[in-house]
C-alpha atoms as a PDB file:
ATOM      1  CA  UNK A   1       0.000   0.000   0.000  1.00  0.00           C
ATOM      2  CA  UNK A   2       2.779   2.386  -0.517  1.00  0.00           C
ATOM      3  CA  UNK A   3       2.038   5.700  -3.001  1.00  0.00           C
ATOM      4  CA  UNK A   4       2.687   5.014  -6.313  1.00  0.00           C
ATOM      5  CA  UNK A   5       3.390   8.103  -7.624  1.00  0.00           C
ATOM      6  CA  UNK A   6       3.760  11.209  -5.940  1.00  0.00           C
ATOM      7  CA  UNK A   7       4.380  14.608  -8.193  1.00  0.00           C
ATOM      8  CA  UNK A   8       4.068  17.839  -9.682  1.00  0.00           C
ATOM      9  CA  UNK A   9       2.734  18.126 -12.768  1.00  0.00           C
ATOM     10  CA  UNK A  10       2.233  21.424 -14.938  1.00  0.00           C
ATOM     11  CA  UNK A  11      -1.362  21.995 -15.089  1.00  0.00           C
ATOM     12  CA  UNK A  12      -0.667  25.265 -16.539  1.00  0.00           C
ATOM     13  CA  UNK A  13       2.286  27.251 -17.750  1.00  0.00           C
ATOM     14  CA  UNK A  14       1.613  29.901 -14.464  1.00  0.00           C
ATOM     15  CA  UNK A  15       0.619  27.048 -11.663  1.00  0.00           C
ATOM     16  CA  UNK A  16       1.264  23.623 -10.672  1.00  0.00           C
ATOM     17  CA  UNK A  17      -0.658  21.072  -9.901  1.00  0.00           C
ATOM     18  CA  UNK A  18       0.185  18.841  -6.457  1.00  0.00           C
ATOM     19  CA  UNK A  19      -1.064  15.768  -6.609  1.00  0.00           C
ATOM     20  CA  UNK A  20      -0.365  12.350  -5.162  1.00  0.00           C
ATOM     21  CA  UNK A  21      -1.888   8.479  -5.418  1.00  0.00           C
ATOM     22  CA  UNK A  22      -1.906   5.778  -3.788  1.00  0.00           C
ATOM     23  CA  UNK A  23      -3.158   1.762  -5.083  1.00  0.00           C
ATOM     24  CA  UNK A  24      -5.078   0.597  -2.127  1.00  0.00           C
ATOM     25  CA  UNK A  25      -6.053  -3.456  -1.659  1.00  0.00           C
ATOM     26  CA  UNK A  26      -6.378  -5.609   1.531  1.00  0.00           C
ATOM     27  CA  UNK A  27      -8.255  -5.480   4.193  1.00  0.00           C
ATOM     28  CA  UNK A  28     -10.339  -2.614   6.570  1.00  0.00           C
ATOM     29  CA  UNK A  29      -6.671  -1.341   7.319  1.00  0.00           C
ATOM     30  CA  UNK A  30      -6.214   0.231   4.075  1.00  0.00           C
ATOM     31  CA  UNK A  31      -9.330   2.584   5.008  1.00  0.00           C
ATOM     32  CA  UNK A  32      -6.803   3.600   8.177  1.00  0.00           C
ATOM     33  CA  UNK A  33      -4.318   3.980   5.631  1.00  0.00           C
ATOM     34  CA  UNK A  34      -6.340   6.383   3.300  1.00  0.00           C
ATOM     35  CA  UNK A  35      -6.572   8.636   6.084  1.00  0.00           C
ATOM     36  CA  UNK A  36      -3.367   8.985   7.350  1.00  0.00           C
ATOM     37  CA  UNK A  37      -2.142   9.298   3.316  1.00  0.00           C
ATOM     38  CA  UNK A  38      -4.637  12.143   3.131  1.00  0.00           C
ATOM     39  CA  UNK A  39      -3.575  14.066   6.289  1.00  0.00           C
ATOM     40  CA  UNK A  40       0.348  13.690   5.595  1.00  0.00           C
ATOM     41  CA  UNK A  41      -0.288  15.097   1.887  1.00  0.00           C
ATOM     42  CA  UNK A  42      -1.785  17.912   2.939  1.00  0.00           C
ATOM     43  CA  UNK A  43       1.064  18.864   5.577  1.00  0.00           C
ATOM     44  CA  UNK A  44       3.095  18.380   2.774  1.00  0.00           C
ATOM     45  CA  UNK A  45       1.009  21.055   0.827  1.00  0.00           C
ATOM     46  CA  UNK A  46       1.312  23.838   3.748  1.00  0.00           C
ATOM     47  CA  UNK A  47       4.942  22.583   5.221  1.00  0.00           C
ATOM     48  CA  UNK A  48       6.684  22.120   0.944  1.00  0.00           C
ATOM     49  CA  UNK A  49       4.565  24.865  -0.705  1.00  0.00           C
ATOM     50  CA  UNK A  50       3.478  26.773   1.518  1.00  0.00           C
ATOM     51  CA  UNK A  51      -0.557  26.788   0.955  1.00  0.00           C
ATOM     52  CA  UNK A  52      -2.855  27.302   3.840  1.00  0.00           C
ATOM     53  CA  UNK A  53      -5.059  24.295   4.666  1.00  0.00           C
ATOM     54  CA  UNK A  54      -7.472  24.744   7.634  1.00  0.00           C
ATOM     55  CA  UNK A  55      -8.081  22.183  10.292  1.00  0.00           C
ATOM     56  CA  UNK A  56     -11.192  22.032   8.999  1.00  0.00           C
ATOM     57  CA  UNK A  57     -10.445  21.249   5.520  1.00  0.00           C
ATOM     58  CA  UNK A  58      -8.013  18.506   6.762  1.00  0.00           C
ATOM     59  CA  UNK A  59     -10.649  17.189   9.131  1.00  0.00           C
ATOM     60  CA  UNK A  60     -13.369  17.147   6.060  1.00  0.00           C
ATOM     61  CA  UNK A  61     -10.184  15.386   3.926  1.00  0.00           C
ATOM     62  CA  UNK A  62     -10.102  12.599   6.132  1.00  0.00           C
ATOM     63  CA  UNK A  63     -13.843  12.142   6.262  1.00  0.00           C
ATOM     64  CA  UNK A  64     -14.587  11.924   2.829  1.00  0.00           C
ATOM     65  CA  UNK A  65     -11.347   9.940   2.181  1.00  0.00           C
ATOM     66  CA  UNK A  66     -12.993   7.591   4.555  1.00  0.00           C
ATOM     67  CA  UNK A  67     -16.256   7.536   3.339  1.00  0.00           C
ATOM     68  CA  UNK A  68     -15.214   7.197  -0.533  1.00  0.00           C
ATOM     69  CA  UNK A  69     -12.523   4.800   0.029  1.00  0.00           C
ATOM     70  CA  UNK A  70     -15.091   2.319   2.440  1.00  0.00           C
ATOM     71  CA  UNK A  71     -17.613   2.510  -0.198  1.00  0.00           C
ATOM     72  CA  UNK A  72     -15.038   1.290  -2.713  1.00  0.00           C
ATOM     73  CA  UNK A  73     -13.822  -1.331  -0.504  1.00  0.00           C
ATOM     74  CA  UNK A  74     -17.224  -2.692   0.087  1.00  0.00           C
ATOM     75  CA  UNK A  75     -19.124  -2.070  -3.067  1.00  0.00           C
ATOM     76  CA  UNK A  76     -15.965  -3.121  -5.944  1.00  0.00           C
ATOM     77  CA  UNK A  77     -14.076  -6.244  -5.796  1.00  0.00           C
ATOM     78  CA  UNK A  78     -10.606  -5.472  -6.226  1.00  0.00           C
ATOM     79  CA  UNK A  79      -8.185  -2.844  -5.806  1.00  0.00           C
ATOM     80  CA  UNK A  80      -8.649   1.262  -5.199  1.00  0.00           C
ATOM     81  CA  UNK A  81      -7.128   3.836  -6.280  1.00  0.00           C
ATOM     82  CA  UNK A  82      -7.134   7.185  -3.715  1.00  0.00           C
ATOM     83  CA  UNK A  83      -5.770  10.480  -5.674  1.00  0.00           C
ATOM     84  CA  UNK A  84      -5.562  13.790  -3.899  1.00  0.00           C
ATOM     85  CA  UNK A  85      -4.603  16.837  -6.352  1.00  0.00           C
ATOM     86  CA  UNK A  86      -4.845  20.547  -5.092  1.00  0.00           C
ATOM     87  CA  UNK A  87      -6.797  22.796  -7.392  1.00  0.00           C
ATOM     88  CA  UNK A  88      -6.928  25.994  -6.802  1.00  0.00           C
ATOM     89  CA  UNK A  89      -8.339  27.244  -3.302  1.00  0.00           C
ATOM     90  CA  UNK A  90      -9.405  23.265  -2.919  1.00  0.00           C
ATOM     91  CA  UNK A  91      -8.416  19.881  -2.264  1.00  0.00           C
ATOM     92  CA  UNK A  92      -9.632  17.050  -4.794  1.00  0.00           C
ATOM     93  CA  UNK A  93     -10.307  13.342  -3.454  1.00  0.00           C
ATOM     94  CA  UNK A  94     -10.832  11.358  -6.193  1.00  0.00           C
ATOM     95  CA  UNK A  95     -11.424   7.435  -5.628  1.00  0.00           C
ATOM     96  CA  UNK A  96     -11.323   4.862  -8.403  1.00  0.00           C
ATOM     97  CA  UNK A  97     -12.775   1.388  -8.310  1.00  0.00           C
ATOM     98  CA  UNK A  98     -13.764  -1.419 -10.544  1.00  0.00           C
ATOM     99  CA  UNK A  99     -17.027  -1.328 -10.219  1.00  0.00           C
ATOM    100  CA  UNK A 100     -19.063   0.813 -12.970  1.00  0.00           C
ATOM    101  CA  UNK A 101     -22.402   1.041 -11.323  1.00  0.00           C
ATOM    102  CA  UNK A 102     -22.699   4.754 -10.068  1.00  0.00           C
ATOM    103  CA  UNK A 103     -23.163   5.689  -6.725  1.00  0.00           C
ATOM    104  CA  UNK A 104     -26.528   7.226  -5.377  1.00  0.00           C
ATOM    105  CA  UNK A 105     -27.966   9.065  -2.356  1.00  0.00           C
ATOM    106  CA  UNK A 106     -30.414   7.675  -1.258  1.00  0.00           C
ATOM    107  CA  UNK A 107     -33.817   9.683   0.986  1.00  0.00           C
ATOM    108  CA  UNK A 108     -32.896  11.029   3.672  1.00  0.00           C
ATOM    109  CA  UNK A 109     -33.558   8.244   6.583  1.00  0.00           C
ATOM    110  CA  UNK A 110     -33.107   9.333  10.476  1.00  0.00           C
ATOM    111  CA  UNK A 111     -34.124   5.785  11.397  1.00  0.00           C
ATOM    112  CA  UNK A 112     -31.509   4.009   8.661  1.00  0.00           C
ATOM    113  CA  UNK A 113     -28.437   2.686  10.236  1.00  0.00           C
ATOM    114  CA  UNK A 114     -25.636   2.856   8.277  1.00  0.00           C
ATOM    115  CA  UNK A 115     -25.483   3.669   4.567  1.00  0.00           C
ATOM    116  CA  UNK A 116     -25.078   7.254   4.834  1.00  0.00           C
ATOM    117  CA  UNK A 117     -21.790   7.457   3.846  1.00  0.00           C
ATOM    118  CA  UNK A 118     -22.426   9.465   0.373  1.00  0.00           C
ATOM    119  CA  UNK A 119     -25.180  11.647   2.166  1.00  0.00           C
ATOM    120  CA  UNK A 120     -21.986  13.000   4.372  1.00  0.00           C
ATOM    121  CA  UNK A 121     -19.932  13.087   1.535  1.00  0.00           C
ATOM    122  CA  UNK A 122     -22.247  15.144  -0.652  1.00  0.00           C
ATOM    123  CA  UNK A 123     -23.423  17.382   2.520  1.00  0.00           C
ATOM    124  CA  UNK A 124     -19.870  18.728   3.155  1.00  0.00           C
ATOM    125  CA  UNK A 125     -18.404  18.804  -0.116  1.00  0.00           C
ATOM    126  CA  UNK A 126     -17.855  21.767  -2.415  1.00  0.00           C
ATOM    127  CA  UNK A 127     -18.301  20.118  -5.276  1.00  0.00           C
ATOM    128  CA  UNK A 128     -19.127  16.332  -6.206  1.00  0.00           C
ATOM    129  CA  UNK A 129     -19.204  14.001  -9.271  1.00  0.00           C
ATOM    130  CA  UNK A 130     -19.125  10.417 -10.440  1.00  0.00           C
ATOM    131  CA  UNK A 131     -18.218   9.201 -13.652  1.00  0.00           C
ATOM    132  CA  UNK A 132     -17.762   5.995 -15.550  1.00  0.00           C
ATOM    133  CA  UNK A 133     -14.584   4.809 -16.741  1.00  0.00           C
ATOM    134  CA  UNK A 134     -13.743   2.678 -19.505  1.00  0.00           C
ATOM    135  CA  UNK A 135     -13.111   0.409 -16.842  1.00  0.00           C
ATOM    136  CA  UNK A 136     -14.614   0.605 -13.283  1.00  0.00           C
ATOM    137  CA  UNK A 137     -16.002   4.525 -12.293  1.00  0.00           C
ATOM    138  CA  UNK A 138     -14.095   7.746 -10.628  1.00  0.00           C
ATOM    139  CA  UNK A 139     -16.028   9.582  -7.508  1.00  0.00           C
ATOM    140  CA  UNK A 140     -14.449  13.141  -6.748  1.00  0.00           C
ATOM    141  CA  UNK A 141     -15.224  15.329  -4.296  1.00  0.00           C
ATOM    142  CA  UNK A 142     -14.033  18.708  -3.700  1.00  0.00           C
ATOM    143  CA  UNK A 143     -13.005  20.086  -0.500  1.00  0.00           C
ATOM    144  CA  UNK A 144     -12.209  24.166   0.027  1.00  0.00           C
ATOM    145  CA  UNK A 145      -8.471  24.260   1.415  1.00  0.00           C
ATOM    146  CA  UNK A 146      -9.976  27.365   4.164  1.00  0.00           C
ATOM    147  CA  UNK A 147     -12.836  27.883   5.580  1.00  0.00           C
ATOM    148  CA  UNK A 148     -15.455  30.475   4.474  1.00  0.00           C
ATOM    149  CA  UNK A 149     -15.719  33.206   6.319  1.00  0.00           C
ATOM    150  CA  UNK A 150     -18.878  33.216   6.688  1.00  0.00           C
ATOM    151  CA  UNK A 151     -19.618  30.396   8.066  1.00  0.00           C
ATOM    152  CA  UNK A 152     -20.373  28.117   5.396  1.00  0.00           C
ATOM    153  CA  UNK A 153     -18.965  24.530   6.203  1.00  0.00           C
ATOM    154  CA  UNK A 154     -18.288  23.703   2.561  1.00  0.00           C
ATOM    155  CA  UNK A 155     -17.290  27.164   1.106  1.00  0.00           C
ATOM    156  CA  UNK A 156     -20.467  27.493  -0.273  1.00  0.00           C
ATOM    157  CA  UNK A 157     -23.010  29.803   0.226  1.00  0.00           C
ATOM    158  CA  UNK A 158     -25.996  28.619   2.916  1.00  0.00           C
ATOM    159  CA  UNK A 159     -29.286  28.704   1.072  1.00  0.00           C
END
């Protein structure tokens, strides 16, 4: 389960893109894993580049790395992919798996246990998207790297 790449890459001639992915297979312990790998990328991104990431946004990081990469884990038979990338003012989590059926929310349900895990994931993210792949599908969720002002959770405005 170690990273197998980490980089830079140009994403445009005036900015970089930071990104970094891991293959995750195994057992519950690569969900541990996930975490961790999410929290020491971005103390790379404030401590090696010097970006401001709020405890917030790392907090929110680790959730939705959690929630994304258990969803994989249970749903797809075989191995993950976890890649974080900083765009911007935000932090992407993007989770690959080999399963092509697309994830969806289901009704709100106080009296469900368990299953929630997209709900959270789509109730503090900034922005959020699945897609099928020519093999499998990629989920990505987008996390603001501060926190708004005013007030806003997500970086978005309340409605």
């Amino acid at each position: 389960m170690e990273p197998v790449s980490v980089g830079e890459d140009s994403a445009a001639p005036d900015e970089q893109a930071i990104q970094t992915t891991v293959a995750l297979e195994g057992d519950g312990t690569c969900i541990a894993h996930a975490r961790h790998f999410a929290a020491g990328f971005l103390a790379r991104v404030q401590a090696e580049h010097g970006l401001p990431v709020s405890q917030r946004a790392m907090e929110l990081t680790r959730l939705v790395v959690s929630e994304l990469v258990t969803n994989a884990r249970k749903y797809a038979p075989g191995p993950v992919l976890l890649d974080l990338r900083i765009t911007g003012d935000t932090v992407e989590v993007v989770v690959w798996d080999c399963d092509p059926v697309l994830p969806v929310a289901r009704a709100a349900d106080a009296g469900r246990v368990g299953q929630h895990g997209l709900e959270i994931v789509m109730a503090v993210a900034q922005g959020f998207e699945a897609q099928r792949e020519p093999v499998g599908k990629r989920i990505t969720a987008r996390i603001a790297l501060l926190d708004d002002p005013g007030g806003a959770v997500t970086g978005r405005q309340p409605r």
